[in-house]
C-alpha atoms as a PDB file:
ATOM      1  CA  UNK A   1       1.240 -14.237   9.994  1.00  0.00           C
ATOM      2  CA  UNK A   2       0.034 -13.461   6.346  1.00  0.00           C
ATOM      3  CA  UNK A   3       1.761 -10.548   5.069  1.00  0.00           C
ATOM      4  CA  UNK A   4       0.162  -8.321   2.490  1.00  0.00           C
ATOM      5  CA  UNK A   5       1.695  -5.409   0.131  1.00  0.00           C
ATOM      6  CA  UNK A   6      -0.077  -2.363  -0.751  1.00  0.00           C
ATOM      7  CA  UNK A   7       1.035   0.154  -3.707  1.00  0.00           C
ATOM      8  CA  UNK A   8      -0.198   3.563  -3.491  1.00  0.00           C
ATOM      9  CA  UNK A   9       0.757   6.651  -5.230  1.00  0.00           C
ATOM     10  CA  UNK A  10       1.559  10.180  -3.876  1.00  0.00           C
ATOM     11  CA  UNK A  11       1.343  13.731  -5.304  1.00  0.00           C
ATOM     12  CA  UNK A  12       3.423  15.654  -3.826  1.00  0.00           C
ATOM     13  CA  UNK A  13       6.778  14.849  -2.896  1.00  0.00           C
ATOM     14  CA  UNK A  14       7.049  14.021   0.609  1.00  0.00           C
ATOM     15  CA  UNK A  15       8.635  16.824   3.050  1.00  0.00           C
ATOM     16  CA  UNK A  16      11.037  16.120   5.705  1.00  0.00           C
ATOM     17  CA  UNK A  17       9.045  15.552   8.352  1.00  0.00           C
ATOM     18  CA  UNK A  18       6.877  13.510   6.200  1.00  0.00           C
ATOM     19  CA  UNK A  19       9.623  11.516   5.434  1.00  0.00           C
ATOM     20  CA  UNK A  20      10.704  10.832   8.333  1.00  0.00           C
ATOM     21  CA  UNK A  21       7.516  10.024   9.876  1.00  0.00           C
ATOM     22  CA  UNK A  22       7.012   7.453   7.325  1.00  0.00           C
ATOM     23  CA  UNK A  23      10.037   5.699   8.322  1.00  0.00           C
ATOM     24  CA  UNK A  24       8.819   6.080  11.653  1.00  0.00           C
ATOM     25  CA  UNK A  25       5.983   3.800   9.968  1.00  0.00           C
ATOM     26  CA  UNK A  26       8.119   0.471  10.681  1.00  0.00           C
ATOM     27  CA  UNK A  27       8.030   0.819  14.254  1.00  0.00           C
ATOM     28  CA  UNK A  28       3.984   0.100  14.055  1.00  0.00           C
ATOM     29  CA  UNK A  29       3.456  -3.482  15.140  1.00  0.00           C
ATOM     30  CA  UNK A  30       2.811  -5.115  12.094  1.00  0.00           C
ATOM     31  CA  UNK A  31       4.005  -3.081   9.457  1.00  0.00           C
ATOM     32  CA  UNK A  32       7.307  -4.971   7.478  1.00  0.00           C
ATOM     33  CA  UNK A  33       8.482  -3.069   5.080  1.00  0.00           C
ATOM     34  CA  UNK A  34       8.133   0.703   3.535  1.00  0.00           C
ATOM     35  CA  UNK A  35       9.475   1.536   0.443  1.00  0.00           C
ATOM     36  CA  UNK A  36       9.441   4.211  -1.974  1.00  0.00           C
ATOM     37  CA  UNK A  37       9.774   4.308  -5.858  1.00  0.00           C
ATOM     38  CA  UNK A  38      10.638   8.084  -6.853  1.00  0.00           C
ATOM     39  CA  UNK A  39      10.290   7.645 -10.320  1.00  0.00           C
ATOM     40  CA  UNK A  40       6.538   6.151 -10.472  1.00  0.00           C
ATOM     41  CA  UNK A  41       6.077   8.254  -7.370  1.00  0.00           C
ATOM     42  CA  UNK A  42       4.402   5.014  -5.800  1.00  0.00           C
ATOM     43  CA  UNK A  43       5.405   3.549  -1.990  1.00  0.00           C
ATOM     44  CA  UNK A  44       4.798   0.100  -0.866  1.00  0.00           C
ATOM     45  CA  UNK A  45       4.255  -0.967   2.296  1.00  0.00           C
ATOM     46  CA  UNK A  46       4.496  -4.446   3.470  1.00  0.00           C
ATOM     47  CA  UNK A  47       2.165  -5.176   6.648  1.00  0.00           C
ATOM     48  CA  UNK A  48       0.829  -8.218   9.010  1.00  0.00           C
ATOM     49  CA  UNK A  49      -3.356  -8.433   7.861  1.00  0.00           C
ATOM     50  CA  UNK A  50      -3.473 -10.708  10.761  1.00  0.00           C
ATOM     51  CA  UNK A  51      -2.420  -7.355  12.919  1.00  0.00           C
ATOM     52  CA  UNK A  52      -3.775  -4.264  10.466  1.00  0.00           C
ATOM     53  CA  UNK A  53      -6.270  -3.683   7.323  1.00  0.00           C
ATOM     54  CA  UNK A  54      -5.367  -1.373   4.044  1.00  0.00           C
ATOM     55  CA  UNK A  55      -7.786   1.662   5.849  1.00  0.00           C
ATOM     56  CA  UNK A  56      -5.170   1.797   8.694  1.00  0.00           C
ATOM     57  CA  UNK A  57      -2.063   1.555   6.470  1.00  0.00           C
ATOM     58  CA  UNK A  58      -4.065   4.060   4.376  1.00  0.00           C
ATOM     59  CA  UNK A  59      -4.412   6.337   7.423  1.00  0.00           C
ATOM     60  CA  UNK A  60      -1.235   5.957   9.030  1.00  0.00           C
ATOM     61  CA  UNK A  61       0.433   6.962   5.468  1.00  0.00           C
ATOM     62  CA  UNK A  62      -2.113  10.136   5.593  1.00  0.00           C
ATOM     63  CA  UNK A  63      -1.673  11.147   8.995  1.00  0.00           C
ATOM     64  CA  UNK A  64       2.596  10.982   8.710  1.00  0.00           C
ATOM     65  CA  UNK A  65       1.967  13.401   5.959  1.00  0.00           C
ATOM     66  CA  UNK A  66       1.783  11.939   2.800  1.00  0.00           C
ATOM     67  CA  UNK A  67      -0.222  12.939   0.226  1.00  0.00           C
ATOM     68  CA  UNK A  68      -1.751   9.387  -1.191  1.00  0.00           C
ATOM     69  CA  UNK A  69      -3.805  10.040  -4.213  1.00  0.00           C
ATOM     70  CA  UNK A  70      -4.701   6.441  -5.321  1.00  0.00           C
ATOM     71  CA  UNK A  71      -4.345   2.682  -4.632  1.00  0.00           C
ATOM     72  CA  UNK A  72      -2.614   1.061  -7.401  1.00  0.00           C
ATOM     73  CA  UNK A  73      -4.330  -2.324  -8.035  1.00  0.00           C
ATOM     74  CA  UNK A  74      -1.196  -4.818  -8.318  1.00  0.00           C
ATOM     75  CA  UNK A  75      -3.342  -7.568 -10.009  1.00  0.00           C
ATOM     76  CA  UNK A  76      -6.605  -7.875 -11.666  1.00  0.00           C
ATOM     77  CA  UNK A  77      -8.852 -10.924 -11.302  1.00  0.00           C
ATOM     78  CA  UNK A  78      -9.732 -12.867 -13.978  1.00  0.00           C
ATOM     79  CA  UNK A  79     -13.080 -13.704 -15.601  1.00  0.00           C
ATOM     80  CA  UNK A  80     -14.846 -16.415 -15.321  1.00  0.00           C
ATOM     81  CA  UNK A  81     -14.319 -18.754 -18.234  1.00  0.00           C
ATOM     82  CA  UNK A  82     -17.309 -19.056 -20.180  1.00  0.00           C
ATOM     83  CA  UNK A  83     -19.471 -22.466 -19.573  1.00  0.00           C
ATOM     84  CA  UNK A  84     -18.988 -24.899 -22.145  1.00  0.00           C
ATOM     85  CA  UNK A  85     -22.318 -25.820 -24.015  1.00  0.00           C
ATOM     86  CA  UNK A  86     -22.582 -29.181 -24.922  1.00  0.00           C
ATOM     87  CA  UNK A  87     -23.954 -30.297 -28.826  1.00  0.00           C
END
């Protein structure tokens, strides 16, 4: 099992229905953990990537009603350190 987190943020607040439907979310074979950050209007989502990819997570989020603007990137990777040139 390798689990993987994925940020995204939303536009719209989510309705109801959508919200409910997103909870439904955990009952998805795979998927660990949903959560939602109100104030940076984010939700992460906690899944198996030996059972699903970020495109279905992405999908599932869309299709329960949430409006998903963006992936936020939760690290950058570095450079490559520059080669050291010998005198």
């Amino acid at each position: 099992m390798t689990n993987v987190d994925v940020v995204y943020k939303y536009g719209a607040v989510p309705t109801e229905s959508a919200a409910l439907a997103i909870a439904r979310l955990r009952e998805v074979y795979g998927v660990r953990k949903v959560g939602f950050l109100e104030a940076e209007k984010t939700v992460r989502v906690e899944y198996d990537a030996t059972r699903l990819t970020e495109p279905v997570i992405h999908q599932l989020l869309r299709r329960a009603g949430l409006d998903v603007v963006e992936r936020v990137q939760l690290y950058t990777i570095p450079p490559p350190p520059e080669p050291v040139v010998a005198v």
